[in-house]
Protein backbone atom coordinates (compact mmCIF):
# COMPACT_ATOMS: atom_id res chain seq x y z
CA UNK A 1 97.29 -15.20 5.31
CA UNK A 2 93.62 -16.24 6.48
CA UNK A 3 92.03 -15.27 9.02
CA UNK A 4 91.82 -18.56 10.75
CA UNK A 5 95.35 -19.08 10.16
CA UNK A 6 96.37 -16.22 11.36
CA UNK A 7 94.26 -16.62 15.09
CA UNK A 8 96.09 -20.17 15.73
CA UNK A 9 99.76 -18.92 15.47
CA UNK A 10 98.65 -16.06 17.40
CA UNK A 11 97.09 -18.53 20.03
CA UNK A 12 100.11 -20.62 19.64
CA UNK A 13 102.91 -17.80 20.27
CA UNK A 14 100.54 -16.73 23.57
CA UNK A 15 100.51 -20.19 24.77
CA UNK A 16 104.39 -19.70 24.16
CA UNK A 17 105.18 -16.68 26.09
CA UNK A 18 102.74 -17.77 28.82
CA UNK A 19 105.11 -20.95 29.87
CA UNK A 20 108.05 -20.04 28.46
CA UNK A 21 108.55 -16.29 27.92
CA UNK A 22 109.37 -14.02 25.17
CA UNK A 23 112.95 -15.79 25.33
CA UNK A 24 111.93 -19.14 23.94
CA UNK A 25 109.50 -17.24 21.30
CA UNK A 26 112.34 -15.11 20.25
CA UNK A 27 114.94 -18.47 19.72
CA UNK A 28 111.84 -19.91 17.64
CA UNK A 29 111.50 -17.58 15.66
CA UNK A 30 115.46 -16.23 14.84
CA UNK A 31 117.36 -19.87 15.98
CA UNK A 32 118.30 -23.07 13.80
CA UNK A 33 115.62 -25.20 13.89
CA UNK A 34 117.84 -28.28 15.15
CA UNK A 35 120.06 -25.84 17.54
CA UNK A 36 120.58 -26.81 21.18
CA UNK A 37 118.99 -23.77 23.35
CA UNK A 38 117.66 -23.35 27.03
CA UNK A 39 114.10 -22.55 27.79
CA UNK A 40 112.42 -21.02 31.51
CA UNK A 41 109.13 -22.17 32.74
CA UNK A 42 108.10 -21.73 36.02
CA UNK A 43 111.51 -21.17 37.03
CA UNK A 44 113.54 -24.38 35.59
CA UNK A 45 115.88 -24.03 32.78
CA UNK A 46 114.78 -27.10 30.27
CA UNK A 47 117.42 -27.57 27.59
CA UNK A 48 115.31 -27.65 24.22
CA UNK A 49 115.22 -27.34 20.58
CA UNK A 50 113.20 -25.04 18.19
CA UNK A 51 112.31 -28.28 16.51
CA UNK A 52 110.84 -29.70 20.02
CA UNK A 53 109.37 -26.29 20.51
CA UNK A 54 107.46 -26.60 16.99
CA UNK A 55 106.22 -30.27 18.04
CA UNK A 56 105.28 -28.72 21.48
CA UNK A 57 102.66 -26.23 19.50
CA UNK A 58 101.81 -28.13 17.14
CA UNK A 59 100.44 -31.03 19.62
CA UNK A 60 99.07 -27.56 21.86
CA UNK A 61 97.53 -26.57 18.61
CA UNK A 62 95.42 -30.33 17.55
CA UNK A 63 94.52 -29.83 21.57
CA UNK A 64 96.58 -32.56 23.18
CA UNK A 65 97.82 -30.99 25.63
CA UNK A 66 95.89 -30.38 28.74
CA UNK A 67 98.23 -29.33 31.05
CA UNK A 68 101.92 -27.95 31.23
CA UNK A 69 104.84 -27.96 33.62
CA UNK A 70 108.53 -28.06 33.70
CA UNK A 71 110.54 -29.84 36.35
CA UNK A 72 113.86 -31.47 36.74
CA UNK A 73 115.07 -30.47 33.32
CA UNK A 74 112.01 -31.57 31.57
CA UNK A 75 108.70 -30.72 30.02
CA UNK A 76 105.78 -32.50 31.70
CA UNK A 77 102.96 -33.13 29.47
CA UNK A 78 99.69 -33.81 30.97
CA UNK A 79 98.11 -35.66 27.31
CA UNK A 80 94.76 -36.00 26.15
CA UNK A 81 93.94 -38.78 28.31
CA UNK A 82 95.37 -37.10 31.54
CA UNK A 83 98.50 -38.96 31.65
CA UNK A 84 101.57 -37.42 32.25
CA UNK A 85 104.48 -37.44 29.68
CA UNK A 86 107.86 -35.81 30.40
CA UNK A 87 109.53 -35.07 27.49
CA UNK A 88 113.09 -33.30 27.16
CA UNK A 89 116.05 -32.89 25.12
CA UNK A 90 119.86 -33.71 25.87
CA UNK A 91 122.99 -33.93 23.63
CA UNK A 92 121.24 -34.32 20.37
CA UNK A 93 118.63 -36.61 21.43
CA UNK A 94 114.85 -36.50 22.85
CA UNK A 95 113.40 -38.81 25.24
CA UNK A 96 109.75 -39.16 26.01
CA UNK A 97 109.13 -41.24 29.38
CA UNK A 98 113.08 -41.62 29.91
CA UNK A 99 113.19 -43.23 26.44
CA UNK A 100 115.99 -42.57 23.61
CA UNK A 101 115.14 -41.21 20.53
CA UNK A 102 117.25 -39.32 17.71
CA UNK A 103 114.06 -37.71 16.10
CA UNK A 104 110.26 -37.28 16.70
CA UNK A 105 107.61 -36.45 14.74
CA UNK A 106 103.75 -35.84 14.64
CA UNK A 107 103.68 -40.17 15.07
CA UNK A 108 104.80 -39.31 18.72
CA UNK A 109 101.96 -36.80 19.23
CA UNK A 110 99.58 -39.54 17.93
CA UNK A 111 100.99 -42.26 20.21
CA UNK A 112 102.15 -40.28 23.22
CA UNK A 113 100.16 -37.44 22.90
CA UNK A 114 96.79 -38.23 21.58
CA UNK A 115 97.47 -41.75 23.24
CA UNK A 116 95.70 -43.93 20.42
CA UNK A 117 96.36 -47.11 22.20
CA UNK A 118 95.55 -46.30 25.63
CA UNK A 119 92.62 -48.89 25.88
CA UNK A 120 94.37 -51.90 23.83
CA UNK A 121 95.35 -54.23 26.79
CA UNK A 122 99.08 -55.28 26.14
CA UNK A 123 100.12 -55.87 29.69
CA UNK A 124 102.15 -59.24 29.77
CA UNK A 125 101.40 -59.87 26.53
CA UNK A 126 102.83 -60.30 22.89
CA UNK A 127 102.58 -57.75 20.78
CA UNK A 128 102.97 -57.91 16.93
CA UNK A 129 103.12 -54.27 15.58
CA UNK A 130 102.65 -53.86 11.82
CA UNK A 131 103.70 -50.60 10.52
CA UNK A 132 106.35 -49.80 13.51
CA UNK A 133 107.95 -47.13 11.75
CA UNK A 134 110.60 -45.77 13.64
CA UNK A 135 109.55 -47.56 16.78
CA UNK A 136 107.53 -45.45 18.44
CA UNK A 137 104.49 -47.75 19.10
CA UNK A 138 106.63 -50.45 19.90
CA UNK A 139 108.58 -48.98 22.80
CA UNK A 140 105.00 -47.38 23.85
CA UNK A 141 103.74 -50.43 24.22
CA UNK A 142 106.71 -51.29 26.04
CA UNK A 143 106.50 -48.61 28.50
CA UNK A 144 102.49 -50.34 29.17
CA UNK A 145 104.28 -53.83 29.76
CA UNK A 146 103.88 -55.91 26.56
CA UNK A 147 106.09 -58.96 26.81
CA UNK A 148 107.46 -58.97 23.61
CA UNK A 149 106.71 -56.76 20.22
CA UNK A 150 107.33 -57.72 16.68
CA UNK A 151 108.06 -54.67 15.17
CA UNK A 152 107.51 -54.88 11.13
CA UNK A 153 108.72 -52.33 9.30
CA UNK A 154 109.36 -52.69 5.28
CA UNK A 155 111.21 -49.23 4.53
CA UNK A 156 115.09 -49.68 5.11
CA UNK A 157 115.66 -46.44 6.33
CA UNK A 158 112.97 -46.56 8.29
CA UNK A 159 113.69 -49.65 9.55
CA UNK A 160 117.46 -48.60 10.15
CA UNK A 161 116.13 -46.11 12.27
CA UNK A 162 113.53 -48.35 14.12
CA UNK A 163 116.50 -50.96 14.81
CA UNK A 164 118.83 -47.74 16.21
CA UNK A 165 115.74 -46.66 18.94
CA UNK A 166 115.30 -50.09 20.06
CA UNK A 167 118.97 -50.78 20.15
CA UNK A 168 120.08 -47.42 22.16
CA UNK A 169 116.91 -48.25 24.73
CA UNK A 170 118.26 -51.54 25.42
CA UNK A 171 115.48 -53.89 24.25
CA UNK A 172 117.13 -56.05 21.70
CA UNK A 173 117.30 -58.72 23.98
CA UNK A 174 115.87 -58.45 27.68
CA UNK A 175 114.33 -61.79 29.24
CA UNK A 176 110.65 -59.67 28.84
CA UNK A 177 110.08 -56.59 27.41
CA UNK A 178 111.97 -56.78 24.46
CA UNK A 179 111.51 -55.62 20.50
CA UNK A 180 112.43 -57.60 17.71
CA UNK A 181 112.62 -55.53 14.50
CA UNK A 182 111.77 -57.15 11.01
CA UNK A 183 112.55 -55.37 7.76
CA UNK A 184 109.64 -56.81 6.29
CA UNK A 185 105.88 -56.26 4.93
CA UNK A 186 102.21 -57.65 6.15
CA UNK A 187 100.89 -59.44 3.69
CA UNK A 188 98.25 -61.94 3.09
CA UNK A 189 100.44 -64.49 0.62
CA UNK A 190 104.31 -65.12 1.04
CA UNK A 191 106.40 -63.13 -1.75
CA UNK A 192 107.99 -59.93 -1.99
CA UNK A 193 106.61 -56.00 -0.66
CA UNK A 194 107.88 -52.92 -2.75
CA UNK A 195 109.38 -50.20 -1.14
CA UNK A 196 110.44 -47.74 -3.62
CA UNK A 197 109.46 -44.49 -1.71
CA UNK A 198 111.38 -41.79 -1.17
CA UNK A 199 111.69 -41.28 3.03
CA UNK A 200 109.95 -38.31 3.27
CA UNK A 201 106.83 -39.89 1.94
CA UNK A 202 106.85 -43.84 3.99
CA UNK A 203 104.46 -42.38 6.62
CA UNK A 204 102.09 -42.34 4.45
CA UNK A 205 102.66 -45.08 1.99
CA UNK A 206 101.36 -48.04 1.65
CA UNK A 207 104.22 -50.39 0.13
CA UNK A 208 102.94 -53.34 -1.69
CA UNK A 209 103.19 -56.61 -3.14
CA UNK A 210 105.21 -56.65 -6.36
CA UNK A 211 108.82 -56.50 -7.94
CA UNK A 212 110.08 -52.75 -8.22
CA UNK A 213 113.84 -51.51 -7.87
CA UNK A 214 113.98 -52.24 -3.91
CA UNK A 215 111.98 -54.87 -2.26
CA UNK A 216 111.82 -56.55 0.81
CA UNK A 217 110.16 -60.22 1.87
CA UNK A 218 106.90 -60.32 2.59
CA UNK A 219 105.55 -62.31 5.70
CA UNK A 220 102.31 -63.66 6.71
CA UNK A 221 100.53 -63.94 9.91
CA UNK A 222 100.99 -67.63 10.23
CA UNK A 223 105.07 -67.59 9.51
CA UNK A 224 104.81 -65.06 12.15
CA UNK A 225 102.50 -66.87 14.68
CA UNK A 226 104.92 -70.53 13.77
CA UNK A 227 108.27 -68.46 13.90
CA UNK A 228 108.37 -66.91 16.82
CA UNK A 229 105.89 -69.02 18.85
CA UNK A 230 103.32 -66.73 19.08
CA UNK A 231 99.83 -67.61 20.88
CA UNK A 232 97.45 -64.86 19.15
CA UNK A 233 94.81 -66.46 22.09
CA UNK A 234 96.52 -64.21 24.29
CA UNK A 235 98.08 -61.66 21.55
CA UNK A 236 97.43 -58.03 20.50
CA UNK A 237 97.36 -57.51 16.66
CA UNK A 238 98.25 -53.75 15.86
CA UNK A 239 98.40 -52.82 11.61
CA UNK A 240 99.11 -49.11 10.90
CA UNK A 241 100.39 -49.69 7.67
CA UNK A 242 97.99 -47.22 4.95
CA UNK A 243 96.44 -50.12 3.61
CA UNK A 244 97.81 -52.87 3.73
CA UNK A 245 94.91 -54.09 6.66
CA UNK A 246 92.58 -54.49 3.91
CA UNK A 247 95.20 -57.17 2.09
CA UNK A 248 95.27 -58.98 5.32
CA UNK A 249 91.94 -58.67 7.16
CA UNK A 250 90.11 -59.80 3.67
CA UNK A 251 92.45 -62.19 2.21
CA UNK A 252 94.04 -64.00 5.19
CA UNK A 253 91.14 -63.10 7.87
CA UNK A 254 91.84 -67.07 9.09
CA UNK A 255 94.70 -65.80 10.82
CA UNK A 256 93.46 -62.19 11.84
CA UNK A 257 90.43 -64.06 14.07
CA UNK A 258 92.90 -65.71 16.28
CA UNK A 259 94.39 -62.77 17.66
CA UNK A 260 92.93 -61.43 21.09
CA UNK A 261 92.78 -57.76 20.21
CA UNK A 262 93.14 -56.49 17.04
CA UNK A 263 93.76 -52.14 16.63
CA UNK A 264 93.67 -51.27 13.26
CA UNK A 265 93.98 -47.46 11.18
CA UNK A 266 91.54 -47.66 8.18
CA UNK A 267 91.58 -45.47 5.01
CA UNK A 268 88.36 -44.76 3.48
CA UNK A 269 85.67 -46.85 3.83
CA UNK A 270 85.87 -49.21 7.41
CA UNK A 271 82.64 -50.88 6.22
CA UNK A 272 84.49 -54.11 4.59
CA UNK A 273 86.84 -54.34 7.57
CA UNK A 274 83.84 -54.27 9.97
CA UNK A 275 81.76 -56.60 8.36
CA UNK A 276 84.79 -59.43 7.63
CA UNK A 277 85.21 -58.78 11.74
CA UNK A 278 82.03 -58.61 13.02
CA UNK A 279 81.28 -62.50 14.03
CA UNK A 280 84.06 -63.09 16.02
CA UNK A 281 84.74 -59.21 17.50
CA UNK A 282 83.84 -56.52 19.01
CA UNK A 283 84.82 -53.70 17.39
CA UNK A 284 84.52 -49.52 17.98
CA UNK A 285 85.66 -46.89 15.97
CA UNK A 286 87.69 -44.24 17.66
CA UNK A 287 87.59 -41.75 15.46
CA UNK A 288 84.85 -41.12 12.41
CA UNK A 289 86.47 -39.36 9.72
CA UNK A 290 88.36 -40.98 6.57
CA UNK A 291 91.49 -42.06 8.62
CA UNK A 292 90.18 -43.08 11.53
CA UNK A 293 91.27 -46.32 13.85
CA UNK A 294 88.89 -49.24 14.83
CA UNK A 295 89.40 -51.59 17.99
CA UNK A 296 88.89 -55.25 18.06
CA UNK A 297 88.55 -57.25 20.99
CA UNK A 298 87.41 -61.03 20.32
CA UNK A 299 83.89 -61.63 21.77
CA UNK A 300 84.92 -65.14 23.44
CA UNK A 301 88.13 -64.84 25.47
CA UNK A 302 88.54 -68.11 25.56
CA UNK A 303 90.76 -69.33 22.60
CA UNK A 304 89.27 -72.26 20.84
């Protein structure tokens, strides 16, 4: 084992036995991954899972987590922007900020963690999330008080799984602050999106236009704005979906430049997705490496 390699699990298993005792490092290392034990920190028994344990040290070990507690059952998580996040688990389920869900995975860290949309301003406002996955950027954007959020997701199971989160959390069909789920792909022309991945692998695939084995429709930014009445003057524009924002920034960028905000995750080289952006936004990158995301806010307000 390297070196390196070797000083991180070290540092990890200290961090460990510092909050939680030799206990929870023992149950890690000998339990189940998915069995239901308890945990001690600072004197509060927090019912846990060496799964949640795992995604505990692995978000300790990318430095996301800046502070630790436990209290009423739960793990408090102060994040890498100094928010708090209280995390726990409870008859086969985690919830992070009192919401449901059956699984989490590094996406969580990213959003909840890492916080990757903490500066996109959603408040009151629509929300139309490409690349929702299992819905955990939706109901994050939620919990910051979008309005509405059209989740897009083209992977079936994926999508099954999205439309179980956002059913068990009770946001089918609130007044405001609702999700509605599409099993669907971004694209920039009407037709169909190809989504014959195996599951294991739709994180980080980017499903495309074309006939395979298993498709689903594709959908454009304008049956989207004229479907669900959708005023992009005052919208947020969110595409995590391993590609596919260079189909629709480049080929449909008429519809892109009416959004308010657009947050984007490029792969490779953001120069063509700057440059198409650059007269009517705004934009910053967040993070300068070859998966990195770039914010977009328009540079006139004002919707013309």
């Amino acid at each position: 084992m390297p070196i390196k390699t070797l000083i991180r699990k070290l540092k990890k298993a200290i961090w460990l036995v510092r909050h939680m005792g030799f206990g929870a490092l023992y149950a890690l290392l000998t339990r189940w991954i998915y069995e239901p034990i308890t945990v001690k920190c600072n004197g509060v028994k927090v019912n846990a899972t060496p799964y949640l344990l795992r995604w505990l040290l692995y978000a300790v070990d990318l430095g996301y987590v800046k502070g630790f507690r436990c209290e009423n059952g739960e793990f408090v998580i102060v994040n890498a922007r100094g928010n708090e996040v209280r995390v726990k688990y409870d008859t086969a389920d985690y919830y992070i900020n009192g919401f449901r869900f059956k699984t989490i995975g590094s996406t969580f860290i990213d959003i909840f963690l890492r916080e990757d949309y903490y500066d996109v301003d959603v408040k009151d406002r629509d929300v139309v999330d490409v690349g929702a996955y299992v819905g955990d950027s939706s109901i994050y954007f939620i919990q910051r008080g979008a309005f509405r959020v059209i989740a897009i997701e083209p992977h079936p199971s994926t999508y099954d799984m999205l439309h179980y989160h956002v059913t068990e959390n009770k946001l089918l069909f609130p007044l405001v602050g609702y999700v509605k789920p599409l099993n669907a792909g971004l694209a920039s022309k009407p037709g169909r999106i190809c989504v014959d991945a195996p599951h294991d692998r739709v994180a980080n695939t980017y499903f495309k236009p074309g006939d395979c084995h298993e498709t689903v429709p594709a959908i454009t930014l304008s049956e989207l704005i004229n479907e669900y009445k959708i005023d992009p003057g005052d919208a947020v524009l969110k595409m995590d979906c391993e590609g596919c924002e260079y189909d629709v920034v480049l080929n449909d960028y008429e519809h892109v430049r009416l959004f308010r905000e657009v947050v984007l995750e490029y792969h490779g080289d953001p120069t063509p997705l700057l440059k198409a952006m650059s007269n009517d936004f705004d934009c910053k990158l967040t993070r300068l490496n070859d998966v990195g995301i770039i914010h977009c806010r328009r540079k006139c307000q004002n919707h013309q």
